[in-house]
N, C-alpha and C. Protein backbone atom coordinates (compact mmCIF):
# COMPACT_ATOMS: atom_id res chain seq x y z
N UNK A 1 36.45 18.27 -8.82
CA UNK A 1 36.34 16.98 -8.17
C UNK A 1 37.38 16.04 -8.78
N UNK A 2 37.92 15.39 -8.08
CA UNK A 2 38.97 14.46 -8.69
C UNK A 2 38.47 13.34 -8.93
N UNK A 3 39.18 12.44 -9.53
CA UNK A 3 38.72 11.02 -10.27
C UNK A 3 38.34 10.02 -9.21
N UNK A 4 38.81 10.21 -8.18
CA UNK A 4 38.91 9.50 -6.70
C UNK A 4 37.51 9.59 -6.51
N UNK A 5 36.98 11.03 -6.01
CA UNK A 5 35.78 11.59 -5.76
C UNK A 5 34.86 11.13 -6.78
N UNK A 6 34.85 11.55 -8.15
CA UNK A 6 34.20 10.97 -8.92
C UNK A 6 33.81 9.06 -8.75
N UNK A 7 34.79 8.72 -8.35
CA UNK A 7 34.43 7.40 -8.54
C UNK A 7 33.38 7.01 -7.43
N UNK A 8 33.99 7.26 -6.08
CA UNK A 8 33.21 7.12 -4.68
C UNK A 8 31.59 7.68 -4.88
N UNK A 9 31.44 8.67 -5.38
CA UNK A 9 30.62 9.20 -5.48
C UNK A 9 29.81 8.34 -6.42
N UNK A 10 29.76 7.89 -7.88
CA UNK A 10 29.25 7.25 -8.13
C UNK A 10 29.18 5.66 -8.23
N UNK A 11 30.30 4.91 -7.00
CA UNK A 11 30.05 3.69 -6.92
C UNK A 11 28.95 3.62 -5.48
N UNK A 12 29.27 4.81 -5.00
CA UNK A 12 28.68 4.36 -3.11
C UNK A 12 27.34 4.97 -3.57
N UNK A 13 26.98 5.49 -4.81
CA UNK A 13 25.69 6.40 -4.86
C UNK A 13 25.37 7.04 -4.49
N UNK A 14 26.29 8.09 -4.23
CA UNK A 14 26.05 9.73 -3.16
C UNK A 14 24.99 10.59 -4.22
N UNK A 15 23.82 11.32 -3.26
CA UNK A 15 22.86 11.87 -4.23
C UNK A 15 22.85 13.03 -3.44
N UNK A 16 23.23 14.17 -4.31
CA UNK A 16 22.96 15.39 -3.97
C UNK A 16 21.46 15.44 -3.39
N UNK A 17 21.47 15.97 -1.89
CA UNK A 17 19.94 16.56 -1.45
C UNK A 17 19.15 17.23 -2.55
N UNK A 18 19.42 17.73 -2.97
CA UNK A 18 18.44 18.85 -4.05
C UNK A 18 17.58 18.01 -5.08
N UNK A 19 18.68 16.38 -5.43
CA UNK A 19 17.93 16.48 -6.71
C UNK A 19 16.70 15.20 -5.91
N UNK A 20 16.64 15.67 -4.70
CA UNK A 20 15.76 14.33 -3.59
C UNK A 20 14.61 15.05 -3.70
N UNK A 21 13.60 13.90 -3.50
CA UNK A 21 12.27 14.20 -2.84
C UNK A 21 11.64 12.58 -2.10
N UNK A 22 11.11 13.41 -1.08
CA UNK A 22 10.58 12.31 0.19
C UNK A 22 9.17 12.16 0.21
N UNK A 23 8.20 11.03 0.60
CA UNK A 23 7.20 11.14 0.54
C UNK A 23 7.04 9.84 1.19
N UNK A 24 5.54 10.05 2.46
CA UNK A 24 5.44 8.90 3.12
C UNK A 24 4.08 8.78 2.94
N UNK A 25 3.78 7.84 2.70
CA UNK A 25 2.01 7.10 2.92
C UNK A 25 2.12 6.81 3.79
N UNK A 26 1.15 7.46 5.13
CA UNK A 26 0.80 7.12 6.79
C UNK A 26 0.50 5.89 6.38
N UNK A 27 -1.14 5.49 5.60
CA UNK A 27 -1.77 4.80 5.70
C UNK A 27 -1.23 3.10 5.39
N UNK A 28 -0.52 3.15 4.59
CA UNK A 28 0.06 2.26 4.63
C UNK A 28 1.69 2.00 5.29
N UNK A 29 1.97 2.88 5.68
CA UNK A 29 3.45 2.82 6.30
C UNK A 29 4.82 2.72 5.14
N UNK A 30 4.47 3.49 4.07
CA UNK A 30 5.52 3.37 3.13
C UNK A 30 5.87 4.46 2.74
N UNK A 31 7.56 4.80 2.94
CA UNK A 31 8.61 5.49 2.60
C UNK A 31 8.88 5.94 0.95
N UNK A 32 8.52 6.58 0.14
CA UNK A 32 9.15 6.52 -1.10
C UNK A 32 10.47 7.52 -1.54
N UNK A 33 10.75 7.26 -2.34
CA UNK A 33 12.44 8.47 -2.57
C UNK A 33 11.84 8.61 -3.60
N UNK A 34 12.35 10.01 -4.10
CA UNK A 34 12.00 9.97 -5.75
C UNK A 34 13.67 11.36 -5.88
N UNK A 35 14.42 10.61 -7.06
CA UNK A 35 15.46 10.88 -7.58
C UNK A 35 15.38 11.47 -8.63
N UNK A 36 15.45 12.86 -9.22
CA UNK A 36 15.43 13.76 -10.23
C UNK A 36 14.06 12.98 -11.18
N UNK A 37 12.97 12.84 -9.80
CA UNK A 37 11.67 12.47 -10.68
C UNK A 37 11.69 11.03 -10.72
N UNK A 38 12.73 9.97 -10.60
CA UNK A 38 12.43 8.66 -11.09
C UNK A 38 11.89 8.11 -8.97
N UNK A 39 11.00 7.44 -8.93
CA UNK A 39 10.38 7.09 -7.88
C UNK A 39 10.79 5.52 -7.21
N UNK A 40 11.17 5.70 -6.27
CA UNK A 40 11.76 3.97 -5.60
C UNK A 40 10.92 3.96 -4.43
N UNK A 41 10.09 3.15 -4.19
CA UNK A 41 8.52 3.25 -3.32
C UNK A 41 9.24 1.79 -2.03
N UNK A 42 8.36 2.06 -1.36
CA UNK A 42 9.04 1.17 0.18
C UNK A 42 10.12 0.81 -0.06
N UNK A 43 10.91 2.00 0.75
CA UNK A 43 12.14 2.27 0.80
C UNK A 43 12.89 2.34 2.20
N UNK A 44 13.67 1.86 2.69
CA UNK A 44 14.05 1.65 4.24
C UNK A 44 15.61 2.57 4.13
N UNK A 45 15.43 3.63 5.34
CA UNK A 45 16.82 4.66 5.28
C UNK A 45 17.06 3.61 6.40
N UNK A 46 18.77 3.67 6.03
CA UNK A 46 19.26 3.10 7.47
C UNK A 46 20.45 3.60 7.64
N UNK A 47 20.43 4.19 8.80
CA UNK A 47 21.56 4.64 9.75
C UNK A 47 22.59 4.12 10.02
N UNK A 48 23.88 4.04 9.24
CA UNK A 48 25.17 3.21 9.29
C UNK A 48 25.97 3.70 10.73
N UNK A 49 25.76 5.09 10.85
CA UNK A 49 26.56 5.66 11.47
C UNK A 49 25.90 6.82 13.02
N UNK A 50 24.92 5.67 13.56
CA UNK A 50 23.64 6.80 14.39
C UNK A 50 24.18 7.72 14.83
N UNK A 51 25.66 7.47 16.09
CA UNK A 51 26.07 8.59 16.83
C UNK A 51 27.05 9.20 16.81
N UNK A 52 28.02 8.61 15.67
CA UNK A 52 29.07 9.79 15.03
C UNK A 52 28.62 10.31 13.85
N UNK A 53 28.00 9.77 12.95
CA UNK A 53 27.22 11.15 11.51
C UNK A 53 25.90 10.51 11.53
N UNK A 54 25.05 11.13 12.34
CA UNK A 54 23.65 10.48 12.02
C UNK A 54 23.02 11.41 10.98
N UNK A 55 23.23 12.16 10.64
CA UNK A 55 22.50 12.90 9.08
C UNK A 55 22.74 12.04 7.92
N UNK A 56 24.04 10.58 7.83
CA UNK A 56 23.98 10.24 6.85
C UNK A 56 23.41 9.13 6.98
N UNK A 57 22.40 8.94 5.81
CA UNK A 57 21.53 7.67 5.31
C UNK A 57 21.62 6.91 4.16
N UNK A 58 21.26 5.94 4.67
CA UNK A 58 21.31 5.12 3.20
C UNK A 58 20.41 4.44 2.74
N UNK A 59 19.59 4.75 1.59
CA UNK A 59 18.44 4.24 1.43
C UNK A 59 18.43 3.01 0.48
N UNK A 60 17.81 1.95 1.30
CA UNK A 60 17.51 0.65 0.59
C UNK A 60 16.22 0.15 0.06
N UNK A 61 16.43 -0.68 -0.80
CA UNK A 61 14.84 -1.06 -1.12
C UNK A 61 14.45 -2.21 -0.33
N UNK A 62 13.37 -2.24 -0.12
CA UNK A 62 13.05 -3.42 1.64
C UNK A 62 12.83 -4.69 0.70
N UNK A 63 12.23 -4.68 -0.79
CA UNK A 63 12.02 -6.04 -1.22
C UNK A 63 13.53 -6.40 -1.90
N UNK A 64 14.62 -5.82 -2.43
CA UNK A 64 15.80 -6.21 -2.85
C UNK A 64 16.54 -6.41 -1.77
N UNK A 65 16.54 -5.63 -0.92
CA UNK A 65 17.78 -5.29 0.01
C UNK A 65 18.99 -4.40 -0.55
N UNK A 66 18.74 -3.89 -1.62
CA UNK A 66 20.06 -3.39 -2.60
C UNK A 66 20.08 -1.87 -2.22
N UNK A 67 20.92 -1.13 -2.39
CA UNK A 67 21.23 0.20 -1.89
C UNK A 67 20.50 1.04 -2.91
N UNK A 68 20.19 1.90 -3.30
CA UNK A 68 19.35 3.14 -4.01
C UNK A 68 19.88 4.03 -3.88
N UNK A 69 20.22 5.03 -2.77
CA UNK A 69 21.43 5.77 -3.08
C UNK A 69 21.52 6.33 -1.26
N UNK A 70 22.49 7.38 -1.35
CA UNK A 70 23.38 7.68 -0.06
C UNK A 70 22.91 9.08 0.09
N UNK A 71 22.53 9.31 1.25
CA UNK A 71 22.56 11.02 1.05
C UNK A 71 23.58 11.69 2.58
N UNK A 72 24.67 12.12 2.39
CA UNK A 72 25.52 12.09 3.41
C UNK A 72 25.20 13.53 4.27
N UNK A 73 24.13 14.13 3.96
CA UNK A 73 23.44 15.21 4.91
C UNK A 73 21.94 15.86 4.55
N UNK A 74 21.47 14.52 5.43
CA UNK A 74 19.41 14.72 5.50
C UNK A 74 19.46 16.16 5.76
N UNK A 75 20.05 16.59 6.17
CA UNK A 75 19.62 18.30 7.13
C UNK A 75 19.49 18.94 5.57
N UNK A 76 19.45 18.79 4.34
CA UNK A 76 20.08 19.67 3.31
C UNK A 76 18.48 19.29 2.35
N UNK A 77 18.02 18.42 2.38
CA UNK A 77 16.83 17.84 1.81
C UNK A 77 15.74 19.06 2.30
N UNK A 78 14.87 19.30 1.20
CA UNK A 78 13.58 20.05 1.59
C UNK A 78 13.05 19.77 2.65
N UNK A 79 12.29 20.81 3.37
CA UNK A 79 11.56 20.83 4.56
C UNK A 79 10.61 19.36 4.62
N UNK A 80 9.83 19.38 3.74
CA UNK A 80 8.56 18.39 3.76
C UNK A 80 9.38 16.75 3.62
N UNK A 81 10.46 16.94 2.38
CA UNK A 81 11.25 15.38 2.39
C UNK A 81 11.94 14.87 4.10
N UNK A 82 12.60 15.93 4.84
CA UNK A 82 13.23 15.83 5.67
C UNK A 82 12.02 15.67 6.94
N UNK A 83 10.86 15.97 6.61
CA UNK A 83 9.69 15.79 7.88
C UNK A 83 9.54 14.31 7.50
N UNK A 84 9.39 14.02 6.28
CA UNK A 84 8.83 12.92 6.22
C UNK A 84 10.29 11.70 6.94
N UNK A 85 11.33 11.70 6.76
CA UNK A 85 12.38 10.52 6.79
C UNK A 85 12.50 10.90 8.47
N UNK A 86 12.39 12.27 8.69
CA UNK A 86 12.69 12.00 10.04
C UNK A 86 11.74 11.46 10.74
N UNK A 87 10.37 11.46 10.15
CA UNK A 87 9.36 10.47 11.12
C UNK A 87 9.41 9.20 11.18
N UNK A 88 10.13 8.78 10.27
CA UNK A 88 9.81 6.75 9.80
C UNK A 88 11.64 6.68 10.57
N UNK A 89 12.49 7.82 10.50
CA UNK A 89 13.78 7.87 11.51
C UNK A 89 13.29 7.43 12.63
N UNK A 90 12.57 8.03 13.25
CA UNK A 90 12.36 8.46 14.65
C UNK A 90 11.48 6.99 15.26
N UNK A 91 10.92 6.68 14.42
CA UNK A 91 10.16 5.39 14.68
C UNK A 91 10.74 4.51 14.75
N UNK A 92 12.30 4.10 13.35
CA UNK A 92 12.96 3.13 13.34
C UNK A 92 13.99 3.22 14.78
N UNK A 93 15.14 4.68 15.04
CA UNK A 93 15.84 4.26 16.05
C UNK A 93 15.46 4.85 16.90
N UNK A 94 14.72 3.90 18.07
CA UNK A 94 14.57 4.68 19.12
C UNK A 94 15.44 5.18 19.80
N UNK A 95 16.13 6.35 20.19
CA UNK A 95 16.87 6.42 21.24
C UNK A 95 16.73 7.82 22.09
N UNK A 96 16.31 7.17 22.95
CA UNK A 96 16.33 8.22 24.12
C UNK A 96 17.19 9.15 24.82
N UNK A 97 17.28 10.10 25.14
CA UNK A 97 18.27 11.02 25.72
C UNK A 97 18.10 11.34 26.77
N UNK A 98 18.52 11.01 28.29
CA UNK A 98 18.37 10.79 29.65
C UNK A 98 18.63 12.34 30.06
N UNK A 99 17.99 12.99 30.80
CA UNK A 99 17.59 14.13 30.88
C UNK A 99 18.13 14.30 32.29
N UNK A 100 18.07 12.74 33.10
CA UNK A 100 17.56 13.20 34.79
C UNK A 100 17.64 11.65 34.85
N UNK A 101 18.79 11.67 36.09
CA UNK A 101 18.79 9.88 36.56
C UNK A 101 18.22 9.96 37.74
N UNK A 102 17.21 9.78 38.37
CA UNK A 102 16.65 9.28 39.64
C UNK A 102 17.50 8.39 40.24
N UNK A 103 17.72 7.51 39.63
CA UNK A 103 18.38 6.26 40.57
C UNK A 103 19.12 5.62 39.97
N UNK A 104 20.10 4.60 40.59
CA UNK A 104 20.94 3.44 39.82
C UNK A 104 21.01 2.47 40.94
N UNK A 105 20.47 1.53 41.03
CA UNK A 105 20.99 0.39 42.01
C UNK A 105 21.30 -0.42 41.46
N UNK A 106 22.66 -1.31 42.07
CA UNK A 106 23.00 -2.63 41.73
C UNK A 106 22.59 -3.68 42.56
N UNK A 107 21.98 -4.40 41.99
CA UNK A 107 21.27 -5.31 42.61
C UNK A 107 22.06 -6.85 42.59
N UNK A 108 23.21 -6.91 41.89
CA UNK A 108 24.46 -8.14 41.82
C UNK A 108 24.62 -8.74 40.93
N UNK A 109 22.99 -8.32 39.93
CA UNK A 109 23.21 -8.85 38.81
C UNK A 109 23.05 -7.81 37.78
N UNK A 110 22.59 -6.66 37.76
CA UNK A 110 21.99 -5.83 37.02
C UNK A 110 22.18 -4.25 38.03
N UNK A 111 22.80 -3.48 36.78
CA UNK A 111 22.41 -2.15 37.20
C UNK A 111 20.87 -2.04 37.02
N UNK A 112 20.30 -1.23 37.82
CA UNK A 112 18.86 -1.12 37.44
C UNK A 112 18.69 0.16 37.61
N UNK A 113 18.34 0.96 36.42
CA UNK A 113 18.08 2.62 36.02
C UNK A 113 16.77 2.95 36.36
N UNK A 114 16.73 3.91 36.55
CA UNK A 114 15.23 4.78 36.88
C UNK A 114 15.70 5.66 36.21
N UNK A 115 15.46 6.58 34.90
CA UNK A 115 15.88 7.46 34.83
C UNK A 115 14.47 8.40 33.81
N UNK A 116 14.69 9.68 33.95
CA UNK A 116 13.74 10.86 32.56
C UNK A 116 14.39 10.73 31.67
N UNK A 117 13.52 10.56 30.57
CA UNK A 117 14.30 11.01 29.02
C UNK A 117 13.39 11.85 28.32
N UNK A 118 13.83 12.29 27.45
CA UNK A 118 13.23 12.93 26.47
C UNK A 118 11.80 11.97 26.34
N UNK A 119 11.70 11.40 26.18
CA UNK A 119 10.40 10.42 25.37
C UNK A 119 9.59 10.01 26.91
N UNK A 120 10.26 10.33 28.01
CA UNK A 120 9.44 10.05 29.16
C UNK A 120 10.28 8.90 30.38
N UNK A 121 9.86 8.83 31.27
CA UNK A 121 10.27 7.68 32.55
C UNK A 121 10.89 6.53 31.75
N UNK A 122 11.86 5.98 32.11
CA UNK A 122 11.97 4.97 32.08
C UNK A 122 12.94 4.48 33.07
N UNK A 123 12.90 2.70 32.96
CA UNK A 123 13.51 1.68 33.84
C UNK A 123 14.25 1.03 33.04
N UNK A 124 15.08 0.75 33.35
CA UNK A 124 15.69 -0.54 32.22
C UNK A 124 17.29 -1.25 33.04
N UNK A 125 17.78 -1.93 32.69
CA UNK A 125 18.82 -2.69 33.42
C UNK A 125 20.27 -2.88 32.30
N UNK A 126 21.11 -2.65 33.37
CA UNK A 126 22.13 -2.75 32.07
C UNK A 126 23.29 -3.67 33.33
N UNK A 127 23.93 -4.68 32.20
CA UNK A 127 24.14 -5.84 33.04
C UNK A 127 25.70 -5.10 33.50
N UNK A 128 26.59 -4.69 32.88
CA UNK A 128 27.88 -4.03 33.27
C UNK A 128 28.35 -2.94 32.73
N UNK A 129 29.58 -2.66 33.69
CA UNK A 129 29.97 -1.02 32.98
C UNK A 129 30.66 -1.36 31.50
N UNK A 130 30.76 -2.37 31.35
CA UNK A 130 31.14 -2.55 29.81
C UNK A 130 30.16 -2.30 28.72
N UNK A 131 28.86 -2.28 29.02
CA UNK A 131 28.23 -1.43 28.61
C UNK A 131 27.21 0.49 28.61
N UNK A 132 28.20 0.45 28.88
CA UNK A 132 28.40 2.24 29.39
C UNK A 132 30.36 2.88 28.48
N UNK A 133 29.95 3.50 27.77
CA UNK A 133 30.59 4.00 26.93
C UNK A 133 30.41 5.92 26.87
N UNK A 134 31.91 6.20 27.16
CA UNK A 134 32.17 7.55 26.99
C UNK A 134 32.76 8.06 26.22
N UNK A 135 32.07 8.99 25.00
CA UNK A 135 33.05 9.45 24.00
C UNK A 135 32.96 11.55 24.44
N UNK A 136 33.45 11.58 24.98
CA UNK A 136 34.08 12.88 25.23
C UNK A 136 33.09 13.14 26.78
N UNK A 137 32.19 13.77 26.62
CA UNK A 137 31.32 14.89 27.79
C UNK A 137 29.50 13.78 27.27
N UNK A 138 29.70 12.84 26.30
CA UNK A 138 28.49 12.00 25.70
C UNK A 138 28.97 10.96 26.23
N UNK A 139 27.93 10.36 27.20
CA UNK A 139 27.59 8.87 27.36
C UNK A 139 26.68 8.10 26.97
N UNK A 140 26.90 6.64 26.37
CA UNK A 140 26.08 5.99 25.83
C UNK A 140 26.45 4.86 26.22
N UNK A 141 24.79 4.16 26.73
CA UNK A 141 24.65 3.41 27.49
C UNK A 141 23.47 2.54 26.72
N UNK A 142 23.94 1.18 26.89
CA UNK A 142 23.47 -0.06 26.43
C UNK A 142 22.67 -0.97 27.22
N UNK A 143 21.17 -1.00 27.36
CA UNK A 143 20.40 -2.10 28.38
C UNK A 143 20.53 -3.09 27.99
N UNK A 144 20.23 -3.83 29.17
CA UNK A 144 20.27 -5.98 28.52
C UNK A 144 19.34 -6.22 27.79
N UNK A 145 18.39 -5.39 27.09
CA UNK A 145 17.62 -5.80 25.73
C UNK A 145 18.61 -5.29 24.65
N UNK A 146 19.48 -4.61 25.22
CA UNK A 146 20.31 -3.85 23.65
C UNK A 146 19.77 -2.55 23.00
N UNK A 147 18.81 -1.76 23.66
CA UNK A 147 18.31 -0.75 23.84
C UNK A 147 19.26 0.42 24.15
N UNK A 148 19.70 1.74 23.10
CA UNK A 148 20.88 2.45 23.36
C UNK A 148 19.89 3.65 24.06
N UNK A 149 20.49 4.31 24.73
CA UNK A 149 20.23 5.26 25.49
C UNK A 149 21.49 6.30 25.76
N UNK A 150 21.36 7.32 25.65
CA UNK A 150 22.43 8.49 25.57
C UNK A 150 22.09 10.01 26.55
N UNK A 151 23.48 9.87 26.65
CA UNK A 151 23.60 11.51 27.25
C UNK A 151 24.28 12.31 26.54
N UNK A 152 23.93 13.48 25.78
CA UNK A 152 24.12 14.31 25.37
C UNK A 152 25.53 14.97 26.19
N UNK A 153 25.37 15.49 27.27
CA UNK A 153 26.67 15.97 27.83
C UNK A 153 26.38 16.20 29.51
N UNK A 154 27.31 14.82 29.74
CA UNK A 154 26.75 14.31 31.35
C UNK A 154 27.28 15.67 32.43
N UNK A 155 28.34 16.55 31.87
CA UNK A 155 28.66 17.77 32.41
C UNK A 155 27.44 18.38 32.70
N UNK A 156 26.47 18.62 31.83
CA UNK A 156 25.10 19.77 32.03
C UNK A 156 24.36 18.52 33.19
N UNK A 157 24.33 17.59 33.83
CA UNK A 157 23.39 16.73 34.26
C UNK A 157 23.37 17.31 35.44
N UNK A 158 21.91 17.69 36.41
CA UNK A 158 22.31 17.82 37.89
C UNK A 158 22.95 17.45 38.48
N UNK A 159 23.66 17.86 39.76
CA UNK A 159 24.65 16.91 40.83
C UNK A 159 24.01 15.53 41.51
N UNK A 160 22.86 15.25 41.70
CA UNK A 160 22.23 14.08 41.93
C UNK A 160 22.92 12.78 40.80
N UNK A 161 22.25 13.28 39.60
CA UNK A 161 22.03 12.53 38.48
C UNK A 161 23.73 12.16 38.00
N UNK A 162 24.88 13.24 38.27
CA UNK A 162 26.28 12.70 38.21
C UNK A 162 26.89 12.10 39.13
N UNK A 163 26.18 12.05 40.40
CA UNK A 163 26.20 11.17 41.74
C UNK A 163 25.87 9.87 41.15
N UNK A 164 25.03 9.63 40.50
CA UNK A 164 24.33 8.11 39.93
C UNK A 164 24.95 7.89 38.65
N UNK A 165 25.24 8.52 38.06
CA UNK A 165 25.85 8.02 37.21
C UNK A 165 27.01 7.58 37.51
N UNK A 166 27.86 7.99 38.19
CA UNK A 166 29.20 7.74 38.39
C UNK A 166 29.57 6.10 38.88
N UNK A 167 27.81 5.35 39.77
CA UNK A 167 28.16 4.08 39.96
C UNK A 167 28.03 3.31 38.63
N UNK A 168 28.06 3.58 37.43
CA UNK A 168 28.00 2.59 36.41
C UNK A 168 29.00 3.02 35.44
N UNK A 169 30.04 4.36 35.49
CA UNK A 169 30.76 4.73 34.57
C UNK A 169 32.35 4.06 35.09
């Protein structure tokens, strides 16, 4: 490792998965980390980077706000640590993955979506194609609450659903 690496590593607080452990209290709704045994209790991971590296997190303490450390691939953390962050994940960013567009009408002020997602039906309105964003064969799309919503790869979408999409891309 070079001095470069060395440094990044211990100014940004990169923590090897291994020396991690995760643990959530349902009952009270609290996250803890525990670092080669030393324990940092309501603890908030947050996603710098959701849809270009979402495996990397960064865990903060919710009463400092101060960083605790970095782990630049959740997938590498034990089974039970990685159940636990991906549930209080999954709660913090919602985002849905549109499966199936039923509909798109513009109504003059608002696209207005009907569409399936993963998580079930939904409706929602997205005010312009300036919010509709394509990074390769993935679209991601922004409602007027600010609610992200994504397509995995609008290529696999039925011919209906790329019929409707096409009025907002």
């Amino acid at each position: 490792m070079t001095s470069v690496e060395s440094y990044v590593r211990a100014f940004l607080k990169v923590v090897d998965p291994s020396r991690v452990k995760i643990s959530y209290d349902y009952s009270n709704d609290i996250l803890a980390i525990y670092i080669d045994g030393v324990a940092y209790r309501d603890v908030d991971p947050v996603k710098p980077f959701p849809l270009s590296n979402p495996n990397y997190v960064i865990f903060k303490s919710k009463s400092s706000g101060e960083d605790i450390c970095i782990i630049s691939d959740i997938r590498m953390l034990d089974k039970d640590s990685f159940k636990y962050l991906e549930y209080v994940i999954n709660k913090k960013y919602f985002i849905p993955i549109i499966m199936k567009i039923n509909e798109i009408i513009y109504t003059g002020e608002f696209f207005v979506c009907n569409v399936k997602t993963n998580k079930g039906d939904r409706f929602f309105n997205v005010r312009s194609r300036r919010n509709v964003f394509r990074l390769g064969n993935t679209v991601v799309i922004f409602d007027s609450d600010e609610n992200l919503y994504l397509i995995d790869n609008y290529e696999k979408l039925d011919k209906k659903s790329k019929e409707e999409l096409m009025k907002i891309i």
